[in-house]
C-alpha atoms as a PDB file:
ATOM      1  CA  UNK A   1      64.860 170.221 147.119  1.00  0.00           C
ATOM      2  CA  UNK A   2      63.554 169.672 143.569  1.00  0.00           C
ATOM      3  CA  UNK A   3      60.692 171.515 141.263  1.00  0.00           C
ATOM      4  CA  UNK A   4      57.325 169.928 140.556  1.00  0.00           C
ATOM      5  CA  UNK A   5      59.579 169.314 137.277  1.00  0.00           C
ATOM      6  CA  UNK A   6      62.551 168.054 138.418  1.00  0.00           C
ATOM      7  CA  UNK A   7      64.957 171.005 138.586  1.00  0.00           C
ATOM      8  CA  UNK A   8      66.791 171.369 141.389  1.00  0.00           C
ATOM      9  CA  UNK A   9      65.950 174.034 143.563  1.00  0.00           C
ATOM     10  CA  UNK A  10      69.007 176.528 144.503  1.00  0.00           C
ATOM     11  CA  UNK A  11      70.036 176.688 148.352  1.00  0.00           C
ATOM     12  CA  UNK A  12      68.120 180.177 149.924  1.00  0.00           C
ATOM     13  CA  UNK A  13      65.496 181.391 152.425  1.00  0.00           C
ATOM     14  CA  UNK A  14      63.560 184.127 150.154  1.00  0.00           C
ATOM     15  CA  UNK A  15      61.388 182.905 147.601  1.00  0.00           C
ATOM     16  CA  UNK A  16      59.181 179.933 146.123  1.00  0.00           C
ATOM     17  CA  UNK A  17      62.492 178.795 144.001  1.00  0.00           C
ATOM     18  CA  UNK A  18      64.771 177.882 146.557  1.00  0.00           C
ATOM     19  CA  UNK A  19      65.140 175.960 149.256  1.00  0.00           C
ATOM     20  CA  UNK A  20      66.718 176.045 152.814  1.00  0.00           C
ATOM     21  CA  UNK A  21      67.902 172.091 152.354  1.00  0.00           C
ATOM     22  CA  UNK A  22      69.444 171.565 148.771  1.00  0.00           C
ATOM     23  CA  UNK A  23      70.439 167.992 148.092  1.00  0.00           C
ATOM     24  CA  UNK A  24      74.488 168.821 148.645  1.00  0.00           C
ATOM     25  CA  UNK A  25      73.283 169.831 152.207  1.00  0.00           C
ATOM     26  CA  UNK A  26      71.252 166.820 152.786  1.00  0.00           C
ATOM     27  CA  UNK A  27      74.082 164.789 151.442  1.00  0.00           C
ATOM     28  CA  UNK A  28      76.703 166.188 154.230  1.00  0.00           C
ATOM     29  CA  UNK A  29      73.998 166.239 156.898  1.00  0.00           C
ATOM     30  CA  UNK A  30      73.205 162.246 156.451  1.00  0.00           C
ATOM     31  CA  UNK A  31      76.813 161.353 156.367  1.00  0.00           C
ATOM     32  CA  UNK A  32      77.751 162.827 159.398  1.00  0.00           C
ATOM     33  CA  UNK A  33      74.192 161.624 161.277  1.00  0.00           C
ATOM     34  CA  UNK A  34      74.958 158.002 159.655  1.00  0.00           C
ATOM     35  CA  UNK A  35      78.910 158.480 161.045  1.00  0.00           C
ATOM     36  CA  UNK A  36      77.703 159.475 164.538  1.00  0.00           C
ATOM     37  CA  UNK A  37      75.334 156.653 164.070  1.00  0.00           C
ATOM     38  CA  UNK A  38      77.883 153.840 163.521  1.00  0.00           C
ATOM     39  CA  UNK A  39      80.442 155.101 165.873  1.00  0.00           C
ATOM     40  CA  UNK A  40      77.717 154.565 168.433  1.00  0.00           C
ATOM     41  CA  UNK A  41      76.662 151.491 168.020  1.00  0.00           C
ATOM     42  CA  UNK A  42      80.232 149.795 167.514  1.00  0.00           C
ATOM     43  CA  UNK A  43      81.743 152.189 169.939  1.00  0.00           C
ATOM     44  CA  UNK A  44      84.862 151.104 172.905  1.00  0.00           C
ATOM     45  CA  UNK A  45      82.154 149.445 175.004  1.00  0.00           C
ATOM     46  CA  UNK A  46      80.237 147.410 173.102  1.00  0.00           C
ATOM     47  CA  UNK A  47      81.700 143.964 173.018  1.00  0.00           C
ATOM     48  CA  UNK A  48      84.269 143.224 169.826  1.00  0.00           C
ATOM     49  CA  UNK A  49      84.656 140.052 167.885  1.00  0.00           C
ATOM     50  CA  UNK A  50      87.150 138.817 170.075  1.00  0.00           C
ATOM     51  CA  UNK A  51      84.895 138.940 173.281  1.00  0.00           C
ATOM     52  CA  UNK A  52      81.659 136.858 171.808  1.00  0.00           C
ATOM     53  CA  UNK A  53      83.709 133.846 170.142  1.00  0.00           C
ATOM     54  CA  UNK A  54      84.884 131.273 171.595  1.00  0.00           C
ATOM     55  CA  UNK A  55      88.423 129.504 170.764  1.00  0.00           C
ATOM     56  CA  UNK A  56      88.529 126.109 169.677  1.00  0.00           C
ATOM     57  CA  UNK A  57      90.829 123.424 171.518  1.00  0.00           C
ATOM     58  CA  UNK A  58      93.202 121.746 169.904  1.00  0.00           C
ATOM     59  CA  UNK A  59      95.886 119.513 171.249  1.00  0.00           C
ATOM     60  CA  UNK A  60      98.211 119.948 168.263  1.00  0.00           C
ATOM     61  CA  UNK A  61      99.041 123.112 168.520  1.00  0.00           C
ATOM     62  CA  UNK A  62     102.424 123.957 170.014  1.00  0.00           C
ATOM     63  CA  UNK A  63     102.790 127.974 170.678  1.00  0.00           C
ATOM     64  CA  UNK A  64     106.100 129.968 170.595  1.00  0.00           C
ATOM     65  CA  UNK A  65     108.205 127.450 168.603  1.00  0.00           C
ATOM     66  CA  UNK A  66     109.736 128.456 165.444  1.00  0.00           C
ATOM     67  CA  UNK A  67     108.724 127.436 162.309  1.00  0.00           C
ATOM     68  CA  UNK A  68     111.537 124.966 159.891  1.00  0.00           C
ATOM     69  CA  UNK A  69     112.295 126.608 156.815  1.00  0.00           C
ATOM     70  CA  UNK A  70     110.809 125.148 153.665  1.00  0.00           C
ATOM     71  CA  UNK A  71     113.476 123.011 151.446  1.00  0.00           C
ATOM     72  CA  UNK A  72     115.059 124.802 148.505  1.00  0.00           C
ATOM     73  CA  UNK A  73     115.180 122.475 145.133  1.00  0.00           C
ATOM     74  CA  UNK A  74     118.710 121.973 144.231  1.00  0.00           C
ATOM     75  CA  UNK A  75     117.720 120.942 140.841  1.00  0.00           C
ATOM     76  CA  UNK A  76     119.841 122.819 138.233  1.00  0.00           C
ATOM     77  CA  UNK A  77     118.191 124.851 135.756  1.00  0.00           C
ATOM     78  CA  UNK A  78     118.373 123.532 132.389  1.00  0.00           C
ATOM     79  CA  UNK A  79     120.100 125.588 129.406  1.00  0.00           C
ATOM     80  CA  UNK A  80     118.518 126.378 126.635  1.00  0.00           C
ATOM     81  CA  UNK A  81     120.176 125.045 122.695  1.00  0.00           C
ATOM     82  CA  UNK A  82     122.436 127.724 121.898  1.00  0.00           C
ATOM     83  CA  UNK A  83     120.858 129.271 118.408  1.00  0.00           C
ATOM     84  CA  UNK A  84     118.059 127.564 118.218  1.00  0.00           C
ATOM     85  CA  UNK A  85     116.109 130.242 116.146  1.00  0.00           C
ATOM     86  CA  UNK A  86     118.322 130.144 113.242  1.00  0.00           C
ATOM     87  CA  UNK A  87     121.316 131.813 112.121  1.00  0.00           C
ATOM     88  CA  UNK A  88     123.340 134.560 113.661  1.00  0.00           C
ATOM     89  CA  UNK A  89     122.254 137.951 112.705  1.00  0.00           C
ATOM     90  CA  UNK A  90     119.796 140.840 114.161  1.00  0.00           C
ATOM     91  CA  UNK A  91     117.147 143.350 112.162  1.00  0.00           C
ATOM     92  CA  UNK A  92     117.609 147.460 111.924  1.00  0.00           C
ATOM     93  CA  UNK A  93     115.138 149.786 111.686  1.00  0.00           C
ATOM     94  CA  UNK A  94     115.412 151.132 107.888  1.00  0.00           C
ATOM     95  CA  UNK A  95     115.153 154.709 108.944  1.00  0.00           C
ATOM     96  CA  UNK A  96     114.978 156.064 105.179  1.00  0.00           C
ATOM     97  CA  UNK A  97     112.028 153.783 104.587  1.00  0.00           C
ATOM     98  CA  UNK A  98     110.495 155.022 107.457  1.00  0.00           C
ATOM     99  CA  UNK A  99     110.601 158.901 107.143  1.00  0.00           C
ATOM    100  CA  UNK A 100     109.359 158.388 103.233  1.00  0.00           C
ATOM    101  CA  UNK A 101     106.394 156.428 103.941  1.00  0.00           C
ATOM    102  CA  UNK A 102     105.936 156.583 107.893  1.00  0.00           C
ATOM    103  CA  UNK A 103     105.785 152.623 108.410  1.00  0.00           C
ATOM    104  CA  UNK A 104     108.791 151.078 110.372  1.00  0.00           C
ATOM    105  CA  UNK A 105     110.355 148.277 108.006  1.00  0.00           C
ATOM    106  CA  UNK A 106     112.921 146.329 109.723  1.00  0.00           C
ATOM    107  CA  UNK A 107     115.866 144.257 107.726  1.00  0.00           C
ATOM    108  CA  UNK A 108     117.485 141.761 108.753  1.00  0.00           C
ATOM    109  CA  UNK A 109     121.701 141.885 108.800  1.00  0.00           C
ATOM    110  CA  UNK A 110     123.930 139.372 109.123  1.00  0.00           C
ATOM    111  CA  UNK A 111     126.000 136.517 106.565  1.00  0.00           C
ATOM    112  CA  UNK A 112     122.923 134.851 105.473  1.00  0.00           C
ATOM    113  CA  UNK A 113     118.423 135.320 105.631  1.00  0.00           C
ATOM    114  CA  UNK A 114     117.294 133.556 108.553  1.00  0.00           C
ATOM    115  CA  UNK A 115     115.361 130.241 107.475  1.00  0.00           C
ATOM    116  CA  UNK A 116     111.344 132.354 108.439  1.00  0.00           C
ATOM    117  CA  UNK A 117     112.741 134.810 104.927  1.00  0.00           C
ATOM    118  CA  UNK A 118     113.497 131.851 102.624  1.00  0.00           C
END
């Protein structure tokens, strides 16, 4: 598969620098062998999970009755203070700012500056 260096050797059957078994080849042969392998061994009749264990008894357990639905909270939701943030207004993108020096600079409109510009 390799060179005394480390090379790989190419995949061929006529000469000292290749090699009937490259590493891909190897590679495809082992996972099929290791598939055949495990389909084997955990194949239809070997026993499954369910065969070797055992079930535990339990008196509480009642079988085919429905389950209750879980309670909903009635609780209302709280509403939040109506302009809490300051004073009515909302910031623009100054698009001439922008295109002459490529940095997005937002400004605020509305009656008066919000209390954070003061």
């Amino acid at each position: 598969m390799f060179h005394h260096d480390g090379r790989w050797k190419e995949f061929g059957i006529n000469g000292v620098d290749t090699t009937y078994f490259p590493f891909w080849l190897f590679c495809i042969v082992w996972a099929v062998t290791a598939y055949g392998i495990i389909r084997t061994l955990y194949s239809e009749s070997s026993p499954t999970i369910s065969d070797t264990v055992t079930p535990v008894a339990s008196t509480n357990v009642v079988k085919n009755e429905p389950l209750a639905p879980l309670p909903v909270p009635t609780t209302p939701i709280p509403k939040p203070a109506e302009n809490s943030h300051g004073k009515p207004g909302y910031y623009k993108l100054d698009e001439a700012v922008m295109k002459e020096k490529g940095t997005p600079l937002y400004v605020y409109i509305g009656p008066e500056k919000p209390a954070d510009l003061e």
